[in-house]
Protein backbone atom coordinates (compact mmCIF):
# COMPACT_ATOMS: atom_id res chain seq x y z
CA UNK A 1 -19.25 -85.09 -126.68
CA UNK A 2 -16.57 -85.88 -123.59
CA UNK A 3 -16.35 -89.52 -124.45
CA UNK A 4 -15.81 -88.55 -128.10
CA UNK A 5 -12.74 -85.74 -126.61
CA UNK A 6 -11.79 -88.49 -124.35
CA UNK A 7 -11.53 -91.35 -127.04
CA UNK A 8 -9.54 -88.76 -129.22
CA UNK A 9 -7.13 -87.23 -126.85
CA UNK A 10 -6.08 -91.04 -125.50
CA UNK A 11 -5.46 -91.61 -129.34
CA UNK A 12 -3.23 -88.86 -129.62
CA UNK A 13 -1.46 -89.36 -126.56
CA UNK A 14 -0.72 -93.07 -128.09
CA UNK A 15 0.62 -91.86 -131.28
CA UNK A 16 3.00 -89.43 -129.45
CA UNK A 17 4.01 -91.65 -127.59
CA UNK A 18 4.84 -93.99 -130.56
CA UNK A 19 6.92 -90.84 -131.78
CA UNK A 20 8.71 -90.79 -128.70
CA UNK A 21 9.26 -94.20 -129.05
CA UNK A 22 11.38 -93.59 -132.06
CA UNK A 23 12.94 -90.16 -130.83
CA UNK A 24 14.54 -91.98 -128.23
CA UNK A 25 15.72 -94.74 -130.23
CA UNK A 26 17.12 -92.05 -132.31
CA UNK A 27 18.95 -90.39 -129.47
CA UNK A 28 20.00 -93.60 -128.33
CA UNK A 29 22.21 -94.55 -131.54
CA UNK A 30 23.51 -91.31 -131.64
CA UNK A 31 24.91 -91.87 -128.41
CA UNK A 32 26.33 -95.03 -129.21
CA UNK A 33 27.43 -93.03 -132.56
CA UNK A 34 29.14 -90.39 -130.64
CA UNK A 35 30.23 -92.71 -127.66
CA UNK A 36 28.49 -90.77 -125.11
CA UNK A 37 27.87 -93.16 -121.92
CA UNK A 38 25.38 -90.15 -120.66
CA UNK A 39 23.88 -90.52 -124.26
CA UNK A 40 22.95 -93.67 -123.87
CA UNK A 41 22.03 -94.13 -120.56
CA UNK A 42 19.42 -91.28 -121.27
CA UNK A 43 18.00 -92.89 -124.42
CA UNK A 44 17.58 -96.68 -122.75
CA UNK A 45 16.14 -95.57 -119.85
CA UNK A 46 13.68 -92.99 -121.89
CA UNK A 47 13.15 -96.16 -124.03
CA UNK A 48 12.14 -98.12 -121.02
CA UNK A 49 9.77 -94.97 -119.75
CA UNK A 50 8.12 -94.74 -123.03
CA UNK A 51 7.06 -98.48 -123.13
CA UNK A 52 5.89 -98.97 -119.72
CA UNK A 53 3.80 -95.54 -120.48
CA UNK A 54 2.81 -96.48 -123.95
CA UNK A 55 1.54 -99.79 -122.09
CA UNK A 56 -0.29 -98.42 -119.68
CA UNK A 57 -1.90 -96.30 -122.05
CA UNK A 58 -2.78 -99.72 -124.09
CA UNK A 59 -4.57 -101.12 -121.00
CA UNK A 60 -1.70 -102.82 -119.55
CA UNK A 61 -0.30 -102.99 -116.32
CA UNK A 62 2.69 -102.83 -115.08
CA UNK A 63 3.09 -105.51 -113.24
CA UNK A 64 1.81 -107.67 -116.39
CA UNK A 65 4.58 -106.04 -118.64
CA UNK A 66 6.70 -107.24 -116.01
CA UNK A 67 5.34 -110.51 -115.59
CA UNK A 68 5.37 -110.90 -119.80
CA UNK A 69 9.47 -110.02 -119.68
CA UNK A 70 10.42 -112.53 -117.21
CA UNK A 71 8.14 -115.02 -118.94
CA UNK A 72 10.11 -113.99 -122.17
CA UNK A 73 13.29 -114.26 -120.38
CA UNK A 74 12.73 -117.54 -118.71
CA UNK A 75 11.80 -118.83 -122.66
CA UNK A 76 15.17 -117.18 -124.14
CA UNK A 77 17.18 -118.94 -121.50
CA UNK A 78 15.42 -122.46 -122.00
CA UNK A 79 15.45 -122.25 -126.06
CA UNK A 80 18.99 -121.27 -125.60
CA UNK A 81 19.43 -117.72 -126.83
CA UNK A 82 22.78 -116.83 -128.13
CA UNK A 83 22.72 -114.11 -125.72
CA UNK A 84 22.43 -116.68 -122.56
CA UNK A 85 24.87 -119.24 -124.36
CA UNK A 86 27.81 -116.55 -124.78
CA UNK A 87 27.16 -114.03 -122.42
CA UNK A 88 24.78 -115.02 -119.69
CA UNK A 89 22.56 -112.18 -120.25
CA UNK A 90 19.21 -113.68 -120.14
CA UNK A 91 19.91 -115.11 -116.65
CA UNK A 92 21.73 -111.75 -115.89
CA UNK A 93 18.33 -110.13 -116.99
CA UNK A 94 15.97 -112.53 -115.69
CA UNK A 95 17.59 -112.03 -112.35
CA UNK A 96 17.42 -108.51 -112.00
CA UNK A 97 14.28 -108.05 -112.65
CA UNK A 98 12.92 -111.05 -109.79
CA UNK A 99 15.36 -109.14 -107.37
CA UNK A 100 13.20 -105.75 -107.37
């Protein structure tokens, strides 16, 4: 019977955390909508939260989310992404995230 609660409870922590998923996105283009800098601070950052969580909640790490965006980074830059070609924001990105 607590496996069964267990199993069921981690379901329905993944499926609100799907919702919050798209809540947040939601909040995010209304701050873009409204301007707001606050606006969308809060909503990328709660995006970021919610994926790390909803990953860790899917059996992955951290660290292997982490690993899987620079490897995904490191990829855009050599395909050449528009983003990198015009803006230098896969480097920018890639970067960051090696200097934490």
């Amino acid at each position: 019977m607590d496996k069964d609660m267990d199993v069921a409870k981690r379901a329905k922590i993944i499926e609100w955390l799907k919702t919050e998923l798209v809540d947040q996105v939601a909040h995010l283009l209304k701050g873009i909508w409204e301007g707001s800098h606050h606006k969308m601070v809060d909503g990328l950052a709660s995006i970021v939260a919610c994926c790390y969580i909803l990953g860790r909640r899917l059996g992955i790490p951290y660290r292997s989310l982490d690993e899987a965006l620079l490897d995904k980074m490191k990829k855009h830059r050599e395909d050449g992404h528009q983003l990198e070609d015009w803006y230098g924001d896969i480097s920018a990105l890639e970067d960051h995230l090696r200097k934490r």
